[in-house]
Protein backbone atom coordinates (compact mmCIF):
# COMPACT_ATOMS: atom_id res chain seq x y z
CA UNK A 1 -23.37 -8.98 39.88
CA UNK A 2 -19.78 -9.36 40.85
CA UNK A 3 -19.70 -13.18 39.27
CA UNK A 4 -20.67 -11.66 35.97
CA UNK A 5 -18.45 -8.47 36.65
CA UNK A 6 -15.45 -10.22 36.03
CA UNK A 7 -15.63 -12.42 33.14
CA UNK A 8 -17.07 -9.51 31.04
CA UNK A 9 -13.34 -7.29 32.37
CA UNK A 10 -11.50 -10.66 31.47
CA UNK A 11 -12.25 -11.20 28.27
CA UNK A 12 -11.50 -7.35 27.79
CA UNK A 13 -8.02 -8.48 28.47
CA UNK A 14 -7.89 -11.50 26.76
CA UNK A 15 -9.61 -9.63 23.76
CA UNK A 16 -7.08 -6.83 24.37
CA UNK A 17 -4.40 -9.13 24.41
CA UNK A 18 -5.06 -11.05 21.61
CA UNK A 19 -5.10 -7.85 19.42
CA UNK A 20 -1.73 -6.63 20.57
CA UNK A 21 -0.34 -9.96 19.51
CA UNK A 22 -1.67 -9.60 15.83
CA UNK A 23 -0.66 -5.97 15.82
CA UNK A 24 2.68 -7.23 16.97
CA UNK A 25 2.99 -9.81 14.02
CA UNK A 26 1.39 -7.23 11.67
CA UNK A 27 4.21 -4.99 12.48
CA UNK A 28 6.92 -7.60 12.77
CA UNK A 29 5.99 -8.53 8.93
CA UNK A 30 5.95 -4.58 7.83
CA UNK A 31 9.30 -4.13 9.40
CA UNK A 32 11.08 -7.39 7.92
CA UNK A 33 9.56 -6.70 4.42
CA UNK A 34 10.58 -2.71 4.88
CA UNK A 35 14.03 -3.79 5.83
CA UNK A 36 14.08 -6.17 2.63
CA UNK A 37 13.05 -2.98 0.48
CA UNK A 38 15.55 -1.12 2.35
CA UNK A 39 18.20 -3.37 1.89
CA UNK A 40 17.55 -3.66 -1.73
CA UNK A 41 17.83 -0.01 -2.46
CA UNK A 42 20.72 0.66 -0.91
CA UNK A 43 22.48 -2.02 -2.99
CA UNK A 44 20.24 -0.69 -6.11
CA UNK A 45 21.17 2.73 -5.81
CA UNK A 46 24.62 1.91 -6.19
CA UNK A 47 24.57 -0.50 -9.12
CA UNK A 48 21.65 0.85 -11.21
CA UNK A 49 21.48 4.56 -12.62
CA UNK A 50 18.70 6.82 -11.43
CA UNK A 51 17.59 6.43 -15.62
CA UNK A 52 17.35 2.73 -14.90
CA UNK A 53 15.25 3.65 -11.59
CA UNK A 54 12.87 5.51 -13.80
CA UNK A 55 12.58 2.87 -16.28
CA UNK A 56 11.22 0.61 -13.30
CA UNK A 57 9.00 2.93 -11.85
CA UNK A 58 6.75 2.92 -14.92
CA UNK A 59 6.80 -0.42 -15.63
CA UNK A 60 5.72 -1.42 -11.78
CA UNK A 61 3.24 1.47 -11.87
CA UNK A 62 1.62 0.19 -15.51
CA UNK A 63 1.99 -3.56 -14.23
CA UNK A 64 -0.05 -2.48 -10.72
CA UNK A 65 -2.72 -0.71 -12.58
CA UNK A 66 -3.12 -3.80 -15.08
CA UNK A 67 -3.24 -5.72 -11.84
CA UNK A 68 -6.24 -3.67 -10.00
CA UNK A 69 -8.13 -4.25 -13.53
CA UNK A 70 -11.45 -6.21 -12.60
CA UNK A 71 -10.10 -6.63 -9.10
CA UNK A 72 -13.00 -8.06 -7.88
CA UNK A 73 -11.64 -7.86 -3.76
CA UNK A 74 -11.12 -11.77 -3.83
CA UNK A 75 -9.77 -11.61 -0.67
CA UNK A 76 -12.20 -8.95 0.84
CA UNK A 77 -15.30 -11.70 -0.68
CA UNK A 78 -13.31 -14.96 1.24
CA UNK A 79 -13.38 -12.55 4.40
CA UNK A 80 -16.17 -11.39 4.52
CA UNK A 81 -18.63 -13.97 3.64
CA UNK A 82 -19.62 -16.88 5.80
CA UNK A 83 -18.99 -19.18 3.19
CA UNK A 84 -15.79 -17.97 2.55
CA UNK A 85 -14.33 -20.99 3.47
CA UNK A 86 -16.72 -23.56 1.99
CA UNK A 87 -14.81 -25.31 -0.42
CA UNK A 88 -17.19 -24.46 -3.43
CA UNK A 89 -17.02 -21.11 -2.40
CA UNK A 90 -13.74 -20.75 -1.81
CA UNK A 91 -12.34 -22.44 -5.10
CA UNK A 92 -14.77 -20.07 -7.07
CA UNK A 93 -12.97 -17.42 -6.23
CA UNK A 94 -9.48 -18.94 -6.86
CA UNK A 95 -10.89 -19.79 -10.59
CA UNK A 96 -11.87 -16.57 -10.82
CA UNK A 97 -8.39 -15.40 -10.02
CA UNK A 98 -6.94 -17.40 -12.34
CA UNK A 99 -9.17 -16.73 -15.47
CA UNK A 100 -8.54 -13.01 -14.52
CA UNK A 101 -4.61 -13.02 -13.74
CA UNK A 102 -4.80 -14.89 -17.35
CA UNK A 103 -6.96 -12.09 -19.53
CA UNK A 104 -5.27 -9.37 -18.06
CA UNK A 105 -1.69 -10.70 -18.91
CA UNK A 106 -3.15 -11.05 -22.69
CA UNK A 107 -4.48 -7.75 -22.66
CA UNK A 108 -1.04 -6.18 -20.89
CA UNK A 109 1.21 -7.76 -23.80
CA UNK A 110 -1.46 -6.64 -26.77
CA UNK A 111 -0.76 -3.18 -24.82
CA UNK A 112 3.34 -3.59 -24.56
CA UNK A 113 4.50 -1.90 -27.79
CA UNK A 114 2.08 1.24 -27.61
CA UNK A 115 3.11 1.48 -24.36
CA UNK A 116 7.18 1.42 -24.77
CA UNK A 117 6.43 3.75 -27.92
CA UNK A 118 4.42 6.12 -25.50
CA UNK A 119 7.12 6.00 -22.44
CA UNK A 120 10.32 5.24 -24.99
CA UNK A 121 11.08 2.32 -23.38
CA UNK A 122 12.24 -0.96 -24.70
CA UNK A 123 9.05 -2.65 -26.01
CA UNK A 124 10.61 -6.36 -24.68
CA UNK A 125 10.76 -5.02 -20.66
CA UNK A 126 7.33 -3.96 -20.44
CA UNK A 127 6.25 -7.80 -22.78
CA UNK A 128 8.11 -9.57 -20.40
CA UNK A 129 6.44 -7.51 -17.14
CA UNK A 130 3.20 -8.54 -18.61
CA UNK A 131 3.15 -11.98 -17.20
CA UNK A 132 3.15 -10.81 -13.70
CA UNK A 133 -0.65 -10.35 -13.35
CA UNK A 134 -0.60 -14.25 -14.66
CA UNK A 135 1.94 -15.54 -12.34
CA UNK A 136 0.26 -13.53 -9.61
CA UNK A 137 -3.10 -14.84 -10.19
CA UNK A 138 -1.83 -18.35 -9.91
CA UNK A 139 -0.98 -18.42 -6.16
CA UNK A 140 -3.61 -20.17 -3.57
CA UNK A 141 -6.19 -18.50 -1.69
CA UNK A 142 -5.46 -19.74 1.32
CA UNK A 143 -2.98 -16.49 1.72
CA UNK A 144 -7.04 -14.94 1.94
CA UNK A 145 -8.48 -17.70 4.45
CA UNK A 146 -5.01 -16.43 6.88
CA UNK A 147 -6.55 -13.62 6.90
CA UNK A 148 -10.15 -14.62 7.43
CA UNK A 149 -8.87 -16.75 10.68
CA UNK A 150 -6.98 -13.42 11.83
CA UNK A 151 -4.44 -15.78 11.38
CA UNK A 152 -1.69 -12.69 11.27
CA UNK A 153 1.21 -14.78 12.78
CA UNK A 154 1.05 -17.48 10.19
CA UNK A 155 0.77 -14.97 7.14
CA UNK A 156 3.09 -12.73 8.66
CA UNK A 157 6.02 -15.91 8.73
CA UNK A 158 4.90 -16.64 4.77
CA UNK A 159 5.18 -13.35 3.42
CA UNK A 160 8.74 -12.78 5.53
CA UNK A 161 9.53 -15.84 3.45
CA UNK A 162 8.75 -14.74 0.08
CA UNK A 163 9.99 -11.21 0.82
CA UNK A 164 13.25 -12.75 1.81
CA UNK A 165 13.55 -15.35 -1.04
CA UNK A 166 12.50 -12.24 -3.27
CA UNK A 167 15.44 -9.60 -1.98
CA UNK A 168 17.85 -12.20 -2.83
CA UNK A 169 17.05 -13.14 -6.23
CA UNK A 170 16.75 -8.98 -6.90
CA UNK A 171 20.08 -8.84 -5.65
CA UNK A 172 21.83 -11.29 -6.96
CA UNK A 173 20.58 -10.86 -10.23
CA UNK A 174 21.69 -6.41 -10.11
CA UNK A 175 25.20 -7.98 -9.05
CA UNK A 176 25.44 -9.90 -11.88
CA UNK A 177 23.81 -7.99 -14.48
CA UNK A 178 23.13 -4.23 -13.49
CA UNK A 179 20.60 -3.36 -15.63
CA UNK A 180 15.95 -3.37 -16.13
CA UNK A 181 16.14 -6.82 -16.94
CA UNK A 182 17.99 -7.58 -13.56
CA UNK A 183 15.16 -6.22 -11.74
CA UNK A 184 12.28 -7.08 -14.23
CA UNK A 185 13.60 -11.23 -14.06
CA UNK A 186 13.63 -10.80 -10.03
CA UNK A 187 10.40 -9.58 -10.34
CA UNK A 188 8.77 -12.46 -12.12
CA UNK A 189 10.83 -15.04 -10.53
CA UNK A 190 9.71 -13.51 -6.97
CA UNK A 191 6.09 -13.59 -7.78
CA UNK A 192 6.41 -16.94 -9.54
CA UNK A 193 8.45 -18.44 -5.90
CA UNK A 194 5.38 -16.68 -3.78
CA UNK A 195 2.75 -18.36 -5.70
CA UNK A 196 4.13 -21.86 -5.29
CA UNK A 197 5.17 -21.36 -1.92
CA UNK A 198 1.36 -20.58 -1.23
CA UNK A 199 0.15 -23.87 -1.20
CA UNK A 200 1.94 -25.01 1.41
CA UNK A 201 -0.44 -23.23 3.58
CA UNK A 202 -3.03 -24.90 5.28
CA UNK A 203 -6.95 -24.59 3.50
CA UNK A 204 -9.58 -26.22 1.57
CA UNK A 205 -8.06 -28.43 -1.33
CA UNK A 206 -8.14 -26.61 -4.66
CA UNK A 207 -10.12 -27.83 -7.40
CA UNK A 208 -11.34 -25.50 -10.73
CA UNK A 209 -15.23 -24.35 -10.47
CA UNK A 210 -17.25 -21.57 -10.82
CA UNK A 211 -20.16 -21.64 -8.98
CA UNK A 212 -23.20 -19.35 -10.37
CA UNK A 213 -24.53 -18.57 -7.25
CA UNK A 214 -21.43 -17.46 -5.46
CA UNK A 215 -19.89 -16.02 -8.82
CA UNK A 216 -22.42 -13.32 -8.56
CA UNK A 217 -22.13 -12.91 -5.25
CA UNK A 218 -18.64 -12.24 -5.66
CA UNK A 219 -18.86 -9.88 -8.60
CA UNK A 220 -21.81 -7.74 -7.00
CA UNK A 221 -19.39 -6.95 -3.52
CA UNK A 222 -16.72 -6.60 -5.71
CA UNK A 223 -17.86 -3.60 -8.37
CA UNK A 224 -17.30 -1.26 -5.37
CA UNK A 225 -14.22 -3.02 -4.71
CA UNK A 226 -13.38 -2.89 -8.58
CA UNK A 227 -14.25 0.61 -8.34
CA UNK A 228 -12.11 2.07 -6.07
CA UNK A 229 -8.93 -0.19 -6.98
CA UNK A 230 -9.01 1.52 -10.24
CA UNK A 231 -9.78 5.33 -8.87
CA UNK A 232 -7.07 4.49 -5.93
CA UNK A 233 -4.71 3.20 -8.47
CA UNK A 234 -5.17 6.14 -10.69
CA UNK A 235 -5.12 8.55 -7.38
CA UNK A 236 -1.84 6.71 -6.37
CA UNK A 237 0.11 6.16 -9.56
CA UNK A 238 -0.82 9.49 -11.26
CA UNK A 239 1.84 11.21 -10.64
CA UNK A 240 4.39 9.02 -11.82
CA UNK A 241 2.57 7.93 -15.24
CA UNK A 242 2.62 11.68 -15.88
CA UNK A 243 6.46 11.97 -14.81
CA UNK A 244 6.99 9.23 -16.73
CA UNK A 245 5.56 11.23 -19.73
CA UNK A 246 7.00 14.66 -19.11
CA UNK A 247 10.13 14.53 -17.14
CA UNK A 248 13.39 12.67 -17.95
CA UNK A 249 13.09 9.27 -16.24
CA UNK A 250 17.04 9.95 -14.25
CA UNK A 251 14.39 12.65 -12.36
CA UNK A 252 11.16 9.96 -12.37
CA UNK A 253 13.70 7.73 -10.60
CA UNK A 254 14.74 10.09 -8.19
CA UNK A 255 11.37 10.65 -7.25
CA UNK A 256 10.21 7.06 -7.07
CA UNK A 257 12.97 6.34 -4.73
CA UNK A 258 11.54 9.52 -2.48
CA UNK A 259 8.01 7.92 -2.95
CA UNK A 260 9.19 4.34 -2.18
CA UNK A 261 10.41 5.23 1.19
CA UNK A 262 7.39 8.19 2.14
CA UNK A 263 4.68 5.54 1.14
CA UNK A 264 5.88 3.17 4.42
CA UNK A 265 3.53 5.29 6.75
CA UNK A 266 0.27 4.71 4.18
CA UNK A 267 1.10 1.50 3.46
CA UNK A 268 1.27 0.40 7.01
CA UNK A 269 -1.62 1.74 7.57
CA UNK A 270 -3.17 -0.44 4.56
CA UNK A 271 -1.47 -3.50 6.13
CA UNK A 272 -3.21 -2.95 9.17
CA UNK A 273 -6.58 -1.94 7.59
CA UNK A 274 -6.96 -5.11 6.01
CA UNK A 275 -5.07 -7.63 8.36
CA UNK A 276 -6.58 -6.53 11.49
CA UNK A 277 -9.32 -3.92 11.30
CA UNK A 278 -11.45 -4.85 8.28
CA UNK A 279 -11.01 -8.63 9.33
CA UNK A 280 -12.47 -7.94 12.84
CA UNK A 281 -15.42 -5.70 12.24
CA UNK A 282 -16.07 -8.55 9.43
CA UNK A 283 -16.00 -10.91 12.16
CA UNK A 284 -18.34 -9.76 14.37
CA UNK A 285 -21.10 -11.42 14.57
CA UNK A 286 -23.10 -9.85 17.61
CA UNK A 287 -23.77 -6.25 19.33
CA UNK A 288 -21.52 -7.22 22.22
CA UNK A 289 -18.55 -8.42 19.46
CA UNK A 290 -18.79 -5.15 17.45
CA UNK A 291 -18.46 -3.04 20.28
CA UNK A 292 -15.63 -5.13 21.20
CA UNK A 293 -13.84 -4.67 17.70
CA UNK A 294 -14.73 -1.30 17.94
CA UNK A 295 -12.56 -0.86 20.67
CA UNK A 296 -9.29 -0.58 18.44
CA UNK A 297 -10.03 3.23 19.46
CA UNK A 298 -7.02 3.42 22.25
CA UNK A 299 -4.68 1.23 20.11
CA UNK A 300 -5.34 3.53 17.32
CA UNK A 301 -4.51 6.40 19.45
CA UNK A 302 -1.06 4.96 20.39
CA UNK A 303 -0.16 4.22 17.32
CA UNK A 304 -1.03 7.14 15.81
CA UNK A 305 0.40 8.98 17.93
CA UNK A 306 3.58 7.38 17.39
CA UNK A 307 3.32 7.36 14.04
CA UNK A 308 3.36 11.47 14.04
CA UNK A 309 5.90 11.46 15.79
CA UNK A 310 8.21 9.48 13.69
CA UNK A 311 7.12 11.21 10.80
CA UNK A 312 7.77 14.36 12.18
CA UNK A 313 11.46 13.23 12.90
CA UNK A 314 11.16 12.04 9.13
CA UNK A 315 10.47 15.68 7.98
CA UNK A 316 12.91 17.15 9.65
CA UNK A 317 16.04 14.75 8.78
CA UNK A 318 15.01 13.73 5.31
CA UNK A 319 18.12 14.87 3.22
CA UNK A 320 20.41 13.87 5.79
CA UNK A 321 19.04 10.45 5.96
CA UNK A 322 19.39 10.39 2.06
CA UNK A 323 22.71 11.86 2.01
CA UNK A 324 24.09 9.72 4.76
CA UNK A 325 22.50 5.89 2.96
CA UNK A 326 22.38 7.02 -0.70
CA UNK A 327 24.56 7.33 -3.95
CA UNK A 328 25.34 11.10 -4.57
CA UNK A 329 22.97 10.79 -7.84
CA UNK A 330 19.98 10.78 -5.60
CA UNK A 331 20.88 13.70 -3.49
CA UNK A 332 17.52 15.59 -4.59
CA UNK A 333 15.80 12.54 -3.12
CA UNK A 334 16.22 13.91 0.47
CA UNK A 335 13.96 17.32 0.17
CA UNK A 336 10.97 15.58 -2.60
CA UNK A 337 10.89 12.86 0.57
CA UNK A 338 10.71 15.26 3.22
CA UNK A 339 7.49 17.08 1.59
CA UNK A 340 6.17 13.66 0.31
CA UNK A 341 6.18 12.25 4.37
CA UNK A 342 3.25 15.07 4.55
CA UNK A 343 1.10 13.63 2.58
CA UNK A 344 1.49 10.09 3.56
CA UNK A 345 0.99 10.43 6.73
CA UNK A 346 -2.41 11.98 5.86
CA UNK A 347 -2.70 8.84 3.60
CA UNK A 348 -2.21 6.54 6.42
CA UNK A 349 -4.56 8.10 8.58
CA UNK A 350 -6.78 7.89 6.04
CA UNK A 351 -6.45 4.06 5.57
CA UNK A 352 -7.35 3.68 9.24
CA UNK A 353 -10.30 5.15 8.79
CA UNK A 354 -11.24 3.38 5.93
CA UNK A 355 -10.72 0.14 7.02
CA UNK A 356 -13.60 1.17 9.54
CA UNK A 357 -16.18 1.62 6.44
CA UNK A 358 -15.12 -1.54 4.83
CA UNK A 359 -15.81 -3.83 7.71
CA UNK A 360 -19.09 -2.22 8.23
CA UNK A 361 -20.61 -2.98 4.74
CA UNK A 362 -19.83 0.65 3.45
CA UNK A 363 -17.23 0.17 1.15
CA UNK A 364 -18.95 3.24 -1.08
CA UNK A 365 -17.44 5.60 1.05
CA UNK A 366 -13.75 4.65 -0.04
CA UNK A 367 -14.85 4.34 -3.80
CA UNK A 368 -16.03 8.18 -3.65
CA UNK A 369 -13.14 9.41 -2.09
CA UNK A 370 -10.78 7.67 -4.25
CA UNK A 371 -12.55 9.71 -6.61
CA UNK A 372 -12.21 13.11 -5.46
CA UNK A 373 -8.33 12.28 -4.96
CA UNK A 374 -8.08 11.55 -8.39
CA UNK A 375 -10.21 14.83 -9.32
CA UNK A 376 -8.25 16.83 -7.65
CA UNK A 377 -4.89 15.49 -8.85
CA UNK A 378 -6.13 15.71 -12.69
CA UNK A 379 -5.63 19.48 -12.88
CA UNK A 380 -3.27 19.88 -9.93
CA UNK A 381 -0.43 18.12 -11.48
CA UNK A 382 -0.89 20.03 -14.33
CA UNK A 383 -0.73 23.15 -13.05
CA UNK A 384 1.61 22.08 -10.22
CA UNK A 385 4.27 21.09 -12.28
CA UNK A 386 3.89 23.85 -14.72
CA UNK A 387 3.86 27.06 -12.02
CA UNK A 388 6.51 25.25 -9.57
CA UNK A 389 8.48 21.94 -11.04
CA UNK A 390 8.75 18.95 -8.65
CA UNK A 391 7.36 20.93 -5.60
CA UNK A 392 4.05 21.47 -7.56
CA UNK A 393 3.99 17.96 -7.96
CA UNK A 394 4.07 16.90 -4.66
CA UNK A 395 1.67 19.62 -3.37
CA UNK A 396 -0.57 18.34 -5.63
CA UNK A 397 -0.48 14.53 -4.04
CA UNK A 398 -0.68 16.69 -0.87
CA UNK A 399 -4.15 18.37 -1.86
CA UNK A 400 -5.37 14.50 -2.88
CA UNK A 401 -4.84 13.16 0.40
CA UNK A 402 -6.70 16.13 2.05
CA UNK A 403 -9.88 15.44 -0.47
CA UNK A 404 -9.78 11.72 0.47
CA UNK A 405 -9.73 12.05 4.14
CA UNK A 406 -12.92 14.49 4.11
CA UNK A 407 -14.73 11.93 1.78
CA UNK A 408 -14.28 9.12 4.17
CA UNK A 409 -14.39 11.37 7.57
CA UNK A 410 -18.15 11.81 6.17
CA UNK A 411 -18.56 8.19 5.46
CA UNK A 412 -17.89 7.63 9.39
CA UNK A 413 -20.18 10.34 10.59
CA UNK A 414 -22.23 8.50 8.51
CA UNK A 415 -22.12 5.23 10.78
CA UNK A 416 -21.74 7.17 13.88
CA UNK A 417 -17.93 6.17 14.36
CA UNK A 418 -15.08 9.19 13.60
CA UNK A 419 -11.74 9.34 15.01
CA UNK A 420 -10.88 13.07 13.86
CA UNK A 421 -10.15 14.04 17.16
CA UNK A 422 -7.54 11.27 17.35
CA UNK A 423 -6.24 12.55 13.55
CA UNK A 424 -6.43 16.62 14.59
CA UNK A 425 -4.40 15.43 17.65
CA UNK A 426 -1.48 13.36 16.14
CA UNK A 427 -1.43 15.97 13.20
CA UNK A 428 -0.69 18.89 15.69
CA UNK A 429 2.26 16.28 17.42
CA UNK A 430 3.63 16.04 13.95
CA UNK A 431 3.58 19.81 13.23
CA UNK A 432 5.58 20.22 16.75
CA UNK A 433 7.77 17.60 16.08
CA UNK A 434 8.78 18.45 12.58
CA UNK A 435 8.65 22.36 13.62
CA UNK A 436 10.75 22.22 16.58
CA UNK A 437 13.41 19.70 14.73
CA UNK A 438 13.68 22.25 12.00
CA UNK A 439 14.18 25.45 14.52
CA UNK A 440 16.53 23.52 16.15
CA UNK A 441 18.62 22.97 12.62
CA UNK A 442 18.11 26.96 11.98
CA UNK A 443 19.24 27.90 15.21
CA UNK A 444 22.83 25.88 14.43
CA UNK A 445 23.16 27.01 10.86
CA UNK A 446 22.45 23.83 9.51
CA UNK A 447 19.66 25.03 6.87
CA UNK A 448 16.68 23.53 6.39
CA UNK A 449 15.78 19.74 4.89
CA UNK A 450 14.41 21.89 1.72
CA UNK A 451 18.17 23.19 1.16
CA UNK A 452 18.10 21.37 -2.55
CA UNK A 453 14.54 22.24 -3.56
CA UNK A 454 14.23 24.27 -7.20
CA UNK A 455 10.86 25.67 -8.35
CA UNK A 456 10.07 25.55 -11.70
């Protein structure tokens, strides 16, 4: 009893250990590539008008949702499938992405001058920003088989790499000639370097094919994928294609800067979905294994935890932070970030959750509560920004979140695996945090992080 006693408790810890060392490369990669971004910004702000911000923000936000067009989850099919691997497989998939990355490039440029007519924005930028989804699509899928092999330390060290080469090239290129075209040649360049400096990884060899079998295999996992990239693109980028539309783009650029830096929370929690979570529950293969990989439940708790805290700190020292790293210009930045931090850290908790769904086959879930996100931010930024301004705005990506995290709290009732005491717990840290930081800035007459705020 004893002899068998033991193993089982040591390979607990060896299990246990193993997953702090991925989570410790996952995070080591978020940080380095946040403090890239970071970096970048602060050298950006200065150099580049918050008009020049604004031009950017739409034509990333256009480029992404071009991007997400029959996305088909390549990666999420090489994960998850046995085969994913096999070399017929596996170069199916990176035809695929290359006959894809191709069409939707054509279709972006056919799309350029309506666009830049619709926005008022140089019709050349957004033709030239079209070949991303091309140069993208050209980079090897062994980035996906990293991922397959939980392989986080090795993908972790290759996208450090391309973040880094990318930073510099954005940089450089601002210094030299402060304008879109700086940042829309760093772009392309960046992607261009990553996709190259793919296949040095190790994988199957790469050869063009498209096998029928796996094609449709591919294509009948990834409509739900396809699915909610576009509803989550549409949830996620809303707001800005309509402040691209109604609002000056010196105030669009503002606001993307305050969105750049609240999205860190939600998208570390997307990092960790799919480089850990999904990954693992896709990789068990036996009752004993997926109660194993369901035991992320205390590591979720930590870092939870810690990431309410830190968020709370967030909402209580948002315009200082701005008015302490950033040019004057983007002053308003500081009070639209410390509202925005709300809602992503909903977001995030949501992504934890949904990573859960994803690795169990349920992927419907996510699709559905993309949905309601977007149906819910259809009218609300309408009505948001017409009763209150900017505020409205943001309460209305507030609202989103909310929908999406009931949606997907169902989905895991659903499979008999919810965390919402975890959530209901770090949310009330985050209200003490963020309430007791803000008394503490009454009680010394040093107003409130919402100082700058203007309804209407």
């Amino acid at each position: 009893m004893i002899a068998n006693h033991v193993p089982g408790r040591a390979g607990r810890r060896a299990r246990d250990t193993e997953f702090l060392g991925r989570l410790f490369w996952s995070f080591g990669s978020f940080g380095a590539s946040i403090g890239f971004r970071f970096a970048a910004n602060l050298v950006m702000t200065r150099l580049l008008t918050p008009e020049i911000f604004g031009v950017m923000v739409v034509l990333n936000v256009v480029r992404f949702g071009f991007e997400l067009l029959t996305d088909v989850g390549i990666e999420q099919n090489i994960v998850r499938h046995p085969n994913g691997l096999e070399p017929r497989f596996f170069n199916t998939a990176w035809t695929v992405q290359i006959l894809r990355g191709a069409w939707l490039t054509a279709l972006f440029l056919a799309a350029s001058r309506p666009l830049a007519t619709f926005y008022g924005i140089e019709p050349a930028l957004f033709a030239a920003i079209a070949f991303a989804p091309f140069l993208n699509g050209l980079h090897s899928t062994a980035v996906f088989g990293l991922v397959k092999n939980l392989d986080v330390k090795q993908r972790t060290l290759f996208e450090l790499r391309a973040e880094g080469l990318g930073f510099l090239v954005s940089v450089t290129l601002a210094l030299i000639h402060p304008s879109a075209w700086a940042l829309v040649i760093g772009v392309l360049i960046s992607i261009a370097a990553r996709s190259v400096m793919s296949y040095r990884l190790p994988g199957p060899g790469h050869f063009l094919v498209i096998d029928r079998a796996y094609f449709l295999e591919i294509i009948r996992f990834g409509r739900w994928i396809m699915i909610t990239s576009i509803v989550m693109f549409a949830a996620m980028s809303l707001d800005k294609l309509v402040l691209g539309r109604i609002a000056p783009l010196a105030v669009l650029g503002v606001y993307g800067l305050a969105r750049t830096i609240a999205d860190i929370p939600a998208q570390l929690g997307q990092r960790l979905t799919h480089q850990l979570i999904f990954p693992m529950l896709a990789a068990a293969r036996s009752a004993e294994d997926a109660a194993a990989a369901r035991g992320i439940g205390a590591a979720r708790l930590r870092l939870a935890l810690a990431m309410a805290a830190g968020i709370g700190v967030g909402i209580a020292c948002a315009d200082w932070a701005v008015a302490i790293l950033y040019d004057p210009r983007y002053a308003a930045a500081g009070w639209m970030l410390s509202l925005l931090l709300v809602s992503s850290f909903v977001g995030a908790l949501s992504s934890f959750n949904a990573g859960i769904l994803l690795g169990s086959n349920r992927p419907e879930f996510e699709s559905a509560a993309n949905v309601l996100r977007l149906a819910l931010l259809v009218p609300g930024l309408w009505f948001g920004h017409l009763w209150f301004g900017m505020p409205g705005v943001i309460g209305a990506v507030l609202v989103g979140e909310i929908g999406r995290y009931v949606v997907i709290w169902i989905g895991q009732r659903a499979i008999g695996l919810s965390f919402a005491r975890q959530d209901l717990l770090a949310t009330l840290l985050l209200a003490g945090v963020a309430g007791a930081l803000i008394l503490l800035r009454l009680s010394l007459d040093l107003s409130t992080p919402l100082r700058l705020m203007n309804l209407g």
